[in-house]
Protein backbone atom coordinates (compact mmCIF):
# COMPACT_ATOMS: atom_id res chain seq x y z
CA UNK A 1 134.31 74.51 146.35
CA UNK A 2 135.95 72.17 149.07
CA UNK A 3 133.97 69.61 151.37
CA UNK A 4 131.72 71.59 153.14
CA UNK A 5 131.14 70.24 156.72
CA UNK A 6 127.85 68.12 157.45
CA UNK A 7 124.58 70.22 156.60
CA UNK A 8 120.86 69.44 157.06
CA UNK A 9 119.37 70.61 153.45
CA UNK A 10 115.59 70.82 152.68
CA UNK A 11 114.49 70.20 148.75
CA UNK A 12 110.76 70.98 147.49
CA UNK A 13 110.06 68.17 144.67
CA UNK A 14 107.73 70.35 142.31
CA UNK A 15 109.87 72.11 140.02
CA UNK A 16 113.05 71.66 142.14
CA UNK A 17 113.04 67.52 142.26
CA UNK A 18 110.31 66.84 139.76
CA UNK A 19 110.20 67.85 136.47
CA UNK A 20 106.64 68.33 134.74
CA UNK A 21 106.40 64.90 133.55
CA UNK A 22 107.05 63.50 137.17
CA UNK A 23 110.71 62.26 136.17
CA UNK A 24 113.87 63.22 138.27
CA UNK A 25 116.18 63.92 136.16
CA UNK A 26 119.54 61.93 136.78
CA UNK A 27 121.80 64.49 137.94
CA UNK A 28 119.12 65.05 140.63
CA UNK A 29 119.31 61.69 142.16
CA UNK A 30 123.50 61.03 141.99
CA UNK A 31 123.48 64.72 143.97
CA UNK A 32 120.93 63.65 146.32
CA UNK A 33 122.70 60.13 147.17
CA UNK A 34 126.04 61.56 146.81
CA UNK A 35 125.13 64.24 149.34
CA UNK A 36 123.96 61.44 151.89
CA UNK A 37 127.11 59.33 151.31
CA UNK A 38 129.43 62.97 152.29
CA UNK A 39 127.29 62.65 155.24
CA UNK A 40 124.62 65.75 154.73
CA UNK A 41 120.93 65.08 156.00
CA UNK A 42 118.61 65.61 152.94
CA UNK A 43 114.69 66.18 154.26
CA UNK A 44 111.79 66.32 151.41
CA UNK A 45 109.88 69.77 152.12
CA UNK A 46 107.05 69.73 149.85
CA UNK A 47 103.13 70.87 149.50
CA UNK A 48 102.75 67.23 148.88
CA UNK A 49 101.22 65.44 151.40
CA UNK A 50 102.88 61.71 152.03
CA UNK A 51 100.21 59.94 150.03
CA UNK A 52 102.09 61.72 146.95
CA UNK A 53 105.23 61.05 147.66
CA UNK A 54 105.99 58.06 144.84
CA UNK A 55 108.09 55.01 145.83
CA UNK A 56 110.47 56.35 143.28
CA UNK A 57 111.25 59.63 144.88
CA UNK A 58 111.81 57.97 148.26
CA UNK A 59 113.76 55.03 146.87
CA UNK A 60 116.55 58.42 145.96
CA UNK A 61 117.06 58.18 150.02
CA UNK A 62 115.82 61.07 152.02
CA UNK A 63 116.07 61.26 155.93
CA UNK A 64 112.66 62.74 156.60
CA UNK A 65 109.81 64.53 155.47
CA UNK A 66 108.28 67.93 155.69
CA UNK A 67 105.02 67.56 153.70
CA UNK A 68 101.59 69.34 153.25
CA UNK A 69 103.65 72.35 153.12
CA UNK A 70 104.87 72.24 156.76
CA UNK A 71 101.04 70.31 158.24
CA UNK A 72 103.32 67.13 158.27
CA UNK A 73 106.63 65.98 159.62
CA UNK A 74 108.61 62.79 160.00
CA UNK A 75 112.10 62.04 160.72
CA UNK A 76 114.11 59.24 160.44
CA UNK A 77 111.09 57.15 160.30
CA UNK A 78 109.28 58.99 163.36
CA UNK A 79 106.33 61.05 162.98
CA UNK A 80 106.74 64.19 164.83
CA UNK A 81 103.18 65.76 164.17
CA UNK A 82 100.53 65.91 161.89
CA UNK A 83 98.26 69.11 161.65
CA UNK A 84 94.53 68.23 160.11
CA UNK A 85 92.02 71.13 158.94
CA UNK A 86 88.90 70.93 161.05
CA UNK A 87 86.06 69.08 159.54
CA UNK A 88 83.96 72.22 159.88
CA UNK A 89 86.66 74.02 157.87
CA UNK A 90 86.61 71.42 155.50
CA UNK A 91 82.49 71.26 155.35
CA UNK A 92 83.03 75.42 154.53
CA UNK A 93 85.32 75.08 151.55
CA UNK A 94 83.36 72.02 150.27
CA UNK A 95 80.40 73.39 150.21
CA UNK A 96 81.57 76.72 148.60
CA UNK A 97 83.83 74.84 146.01
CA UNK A 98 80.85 72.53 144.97
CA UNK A 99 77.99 75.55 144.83
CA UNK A 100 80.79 77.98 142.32
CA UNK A 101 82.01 74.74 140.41
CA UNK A 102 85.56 74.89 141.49
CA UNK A 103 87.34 71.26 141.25
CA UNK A 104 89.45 70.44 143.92
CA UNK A 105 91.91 67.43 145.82
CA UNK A 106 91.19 66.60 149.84
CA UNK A 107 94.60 66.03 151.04
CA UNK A 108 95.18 63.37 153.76
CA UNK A 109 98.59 61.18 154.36
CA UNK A 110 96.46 58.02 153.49
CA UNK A 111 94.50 58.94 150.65
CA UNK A 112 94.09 61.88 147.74
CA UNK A 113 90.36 63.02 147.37
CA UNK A 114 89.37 64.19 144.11
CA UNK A 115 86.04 66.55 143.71
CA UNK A 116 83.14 64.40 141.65
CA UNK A 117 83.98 66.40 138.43
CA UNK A 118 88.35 66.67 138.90
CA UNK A 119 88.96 63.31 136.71
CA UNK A 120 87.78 64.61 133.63
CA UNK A 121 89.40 68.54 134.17
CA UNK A 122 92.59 67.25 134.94
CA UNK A 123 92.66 64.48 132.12
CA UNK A 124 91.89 67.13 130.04
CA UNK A 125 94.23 69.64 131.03
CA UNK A 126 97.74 66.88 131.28
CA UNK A 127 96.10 65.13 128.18
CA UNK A 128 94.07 67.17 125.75
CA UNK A 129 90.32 66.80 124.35
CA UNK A 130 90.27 62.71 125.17
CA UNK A 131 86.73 62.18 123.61
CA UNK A 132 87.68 64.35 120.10
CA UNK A 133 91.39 64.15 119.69
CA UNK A 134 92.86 60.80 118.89
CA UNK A 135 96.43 62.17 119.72
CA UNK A 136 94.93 63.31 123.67
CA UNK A 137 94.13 59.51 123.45
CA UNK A 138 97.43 58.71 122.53
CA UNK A 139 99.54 60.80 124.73
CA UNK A 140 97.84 59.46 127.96
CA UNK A 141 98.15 55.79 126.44
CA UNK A 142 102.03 56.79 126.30
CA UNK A 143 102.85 58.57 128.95
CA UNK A 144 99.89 58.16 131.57
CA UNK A 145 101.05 60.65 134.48
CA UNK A 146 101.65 59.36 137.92
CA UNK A 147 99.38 61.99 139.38
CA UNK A 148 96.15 60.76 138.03
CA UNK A 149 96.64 57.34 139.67
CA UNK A 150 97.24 58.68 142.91
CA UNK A 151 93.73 60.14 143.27
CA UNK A 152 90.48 58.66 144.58
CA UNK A 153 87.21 59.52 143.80
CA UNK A 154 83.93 59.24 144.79
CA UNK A 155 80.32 60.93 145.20
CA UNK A 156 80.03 61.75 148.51
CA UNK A 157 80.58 65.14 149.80
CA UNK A 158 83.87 64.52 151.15
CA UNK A 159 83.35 65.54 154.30
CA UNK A 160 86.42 64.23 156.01
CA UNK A 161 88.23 64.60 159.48
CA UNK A 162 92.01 63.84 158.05
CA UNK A 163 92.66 66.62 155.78
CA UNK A 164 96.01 67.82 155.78
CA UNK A 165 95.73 70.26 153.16
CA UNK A 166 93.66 71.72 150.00
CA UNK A 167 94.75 72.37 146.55
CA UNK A 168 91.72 73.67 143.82
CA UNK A 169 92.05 73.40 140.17
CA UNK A 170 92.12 76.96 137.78
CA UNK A 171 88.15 77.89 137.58
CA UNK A 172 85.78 80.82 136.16
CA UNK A 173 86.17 81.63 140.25
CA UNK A 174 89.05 84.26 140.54
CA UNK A 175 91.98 83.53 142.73
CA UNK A 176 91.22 86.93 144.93
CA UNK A 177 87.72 85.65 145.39
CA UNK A 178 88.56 81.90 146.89
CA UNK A 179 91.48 83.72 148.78
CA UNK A 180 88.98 86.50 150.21
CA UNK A 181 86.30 84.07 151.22
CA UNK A 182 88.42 81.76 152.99
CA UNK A 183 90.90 84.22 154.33
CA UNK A 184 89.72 83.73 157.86
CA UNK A 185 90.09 80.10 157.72
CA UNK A 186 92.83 79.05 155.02
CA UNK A 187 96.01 80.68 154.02
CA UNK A 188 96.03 80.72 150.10
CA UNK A 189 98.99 81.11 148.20
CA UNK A 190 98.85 80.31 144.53
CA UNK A 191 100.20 76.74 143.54
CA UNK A 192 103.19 75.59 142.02
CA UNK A 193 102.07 72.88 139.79
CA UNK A 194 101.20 74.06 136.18
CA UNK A 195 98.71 71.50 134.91
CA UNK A 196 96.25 72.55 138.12
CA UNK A 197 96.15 76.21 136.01
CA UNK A 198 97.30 79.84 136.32
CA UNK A 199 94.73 80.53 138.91
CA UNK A 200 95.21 77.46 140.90
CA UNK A 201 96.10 77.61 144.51
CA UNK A 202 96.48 75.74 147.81
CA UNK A 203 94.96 76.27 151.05
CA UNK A 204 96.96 75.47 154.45
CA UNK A 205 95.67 76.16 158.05
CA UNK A 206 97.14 79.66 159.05
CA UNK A 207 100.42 79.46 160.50
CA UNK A 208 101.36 76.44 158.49
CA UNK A 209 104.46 76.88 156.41
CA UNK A 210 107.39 75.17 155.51
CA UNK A 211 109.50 77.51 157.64
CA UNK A 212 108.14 76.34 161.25
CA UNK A 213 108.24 72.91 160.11
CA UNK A 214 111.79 73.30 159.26
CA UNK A 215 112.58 75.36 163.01
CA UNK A 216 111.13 72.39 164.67
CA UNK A 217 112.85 69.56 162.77
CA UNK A 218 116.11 71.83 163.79
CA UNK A 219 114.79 71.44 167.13
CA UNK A 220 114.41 68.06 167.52
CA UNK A 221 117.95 66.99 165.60
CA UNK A 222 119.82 69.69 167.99
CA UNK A 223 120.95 70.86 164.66
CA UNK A 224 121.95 74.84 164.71
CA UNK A 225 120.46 76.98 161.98
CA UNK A 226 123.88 77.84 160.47
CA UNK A 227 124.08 74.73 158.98
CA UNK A 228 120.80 74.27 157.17
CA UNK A 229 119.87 74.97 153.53
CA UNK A 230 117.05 75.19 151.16
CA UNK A 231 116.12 74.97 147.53
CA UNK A 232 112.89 75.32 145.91
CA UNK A 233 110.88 77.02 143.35
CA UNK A 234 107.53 77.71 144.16
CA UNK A 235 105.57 81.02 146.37
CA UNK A 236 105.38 78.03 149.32
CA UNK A 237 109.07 78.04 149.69
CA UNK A 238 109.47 81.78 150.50
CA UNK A 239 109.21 81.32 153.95
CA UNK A 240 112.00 78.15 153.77
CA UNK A 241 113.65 80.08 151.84
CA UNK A 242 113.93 82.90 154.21
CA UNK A 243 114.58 81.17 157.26
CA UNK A 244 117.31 78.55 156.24
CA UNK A 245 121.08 80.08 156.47
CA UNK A 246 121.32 79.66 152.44
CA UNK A 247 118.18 79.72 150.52
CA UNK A 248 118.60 78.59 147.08
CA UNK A 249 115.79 79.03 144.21
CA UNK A 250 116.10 77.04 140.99
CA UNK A 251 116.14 78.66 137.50
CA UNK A 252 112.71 78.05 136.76
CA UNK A 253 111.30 79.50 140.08
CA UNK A 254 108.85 82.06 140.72
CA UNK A 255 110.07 85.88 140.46
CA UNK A 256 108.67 86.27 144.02
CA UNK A 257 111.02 83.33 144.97
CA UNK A 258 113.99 84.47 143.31
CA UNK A 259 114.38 87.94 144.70
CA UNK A 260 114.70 87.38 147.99
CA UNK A 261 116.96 83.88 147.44
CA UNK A 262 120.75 84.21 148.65
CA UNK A 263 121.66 82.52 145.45
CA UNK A 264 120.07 81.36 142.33
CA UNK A 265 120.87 78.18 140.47
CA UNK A 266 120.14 76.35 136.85
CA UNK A 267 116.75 75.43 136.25
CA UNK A 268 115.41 71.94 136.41
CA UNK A 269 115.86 70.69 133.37
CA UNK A 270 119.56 72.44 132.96
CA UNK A 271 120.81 70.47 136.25
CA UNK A 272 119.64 72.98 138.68
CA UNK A 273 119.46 71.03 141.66
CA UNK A 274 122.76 69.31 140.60
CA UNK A 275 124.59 72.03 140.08
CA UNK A 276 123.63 73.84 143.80
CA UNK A 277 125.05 70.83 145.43
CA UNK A 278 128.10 70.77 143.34
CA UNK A 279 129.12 75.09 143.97
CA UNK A 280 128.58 74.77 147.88
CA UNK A 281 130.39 71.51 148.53
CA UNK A 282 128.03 69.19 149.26
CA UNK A 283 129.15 67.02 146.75
């Protein structure tokens, strides 16, 4: 396809960026700065809230951010808002989380809470048995992932007043349940990062989505919607997907996701990302 004129394009980093390991593969980033040098606007729309965002993903160059699935937004440097959960929201799920044993990660842009018992889950679920299996020992000595050093952890309840956003680890506590209990204060959607579980989910205020985010970063650049696009791969991109003028999902991406995409491209680790910007013209 020929040059396409400039576009404003919005990229999810789970799945659609970031592969499983946390890498970007290396078609990823040449599309990405190849994009930016043909003089498209690329914007990071993510679950992620900024204290996840790795020095390596922004070093790719990105011209703003739309994180904690649409609670956040920056552009060019300039924070345009930044939605927080109420601390007696937070105080609710907390307390509910702690009393049914459900591990879980505070959100906020400065810091990632872990719950008092999340270390050890998560260790073992990226890692294996560490205390049993020499080769769990081995694999995190090798290839330690980026997420665990992110977190912080600590005994208090967590009661904080900065929380941009939930996610909760897979638990004897169905999804249904957590999404029927908190239904009146959270949105629940289930998450798109497999080593939190099957039954994993995150928890934004209501009206929070990627989608508004994106409408008011379109505001504020003057930018029509005709010339935006999307590509992601998880149930918190349907709404970005939806919106945008082309919504692309990647090859790996939910089936939700996929059937209502305008288009459907390779999945991560086949050059997905890549090979979108390559068939509309981008690069």
């Amino acid at each position: 396809m020929n040059q396409t004129s400039s576009k404003i394009i919005f990229i999810d980093i789970d799945g659609t960026l970031l592969m499983e390991n946390g890498m970007v593969p290396e078609s990823a980033v040449q599309a990405c700065k190849q994009a930016r040098e043909n003089g498209h606007l690329l914007y990071l729309c993510t679950g992620r809230s900024k204290a996840e965002i790795y020095d390596y993903i922004w070093e790719i160059g990105f011209d703003g951010l739309i994180g904690a699935a649409g609670g956040y937004v920056e552009s060019g440097g300039e924070m345009l808002y930044h939605k927080k959960v109420t601390p007696e929201d937070a105080k609710h799920l907390i307390d509910y989380f702690n009393a049914n044993g459900v591990d879980f990660i505070l959100e906020s842009n400065t810091a990632l809470h872990g719950s008092r018992h999340l270390q050890p889950h998560l260790e073992r679920r990226i890692y294996g048995d560490l205390l049993n299996e020499p080769e769990a020992q081995e694999r995190k000595r090798q290839s330690p992932h980026p997420y665990i050093a992110t977190l912080t952890y600590g005994d208090e309840e967590l009661y904080l007043d900065d929380v941009n956003k939930v996610c909760f680890l897979e638990s004897s506590l169905p999804f249904d349940q957590i999404q029927e209990e908190l239904q009146d204060r959270f949105t629940a959607i289930q998450c798109s990062i497999p080593i939190f579980g099957e039954n994993s989910g995150e928890l934004m205020m209501p009206g929070v989505h990627k989608a508004a985010a994106i409408a008011d970063v379109l505001h504020h650049l003057n930018i029509p919607l005709e010339d935006s696009m999307a590509i992601g791969d998880g149930l918190n991109d349907l709404e970005m997907l939806e919106y945008v003028q082309v919504g692309v999902a990647m090859g790996n991406a939910r089936e939700p996701l996929k059937a209502i995409a305008d288009d459907i491209t390779d999945s991560i680790e086949n050059d997905g990302l890549y090979n979108c910007f390559l068939k509309y013209g981008l690069i």
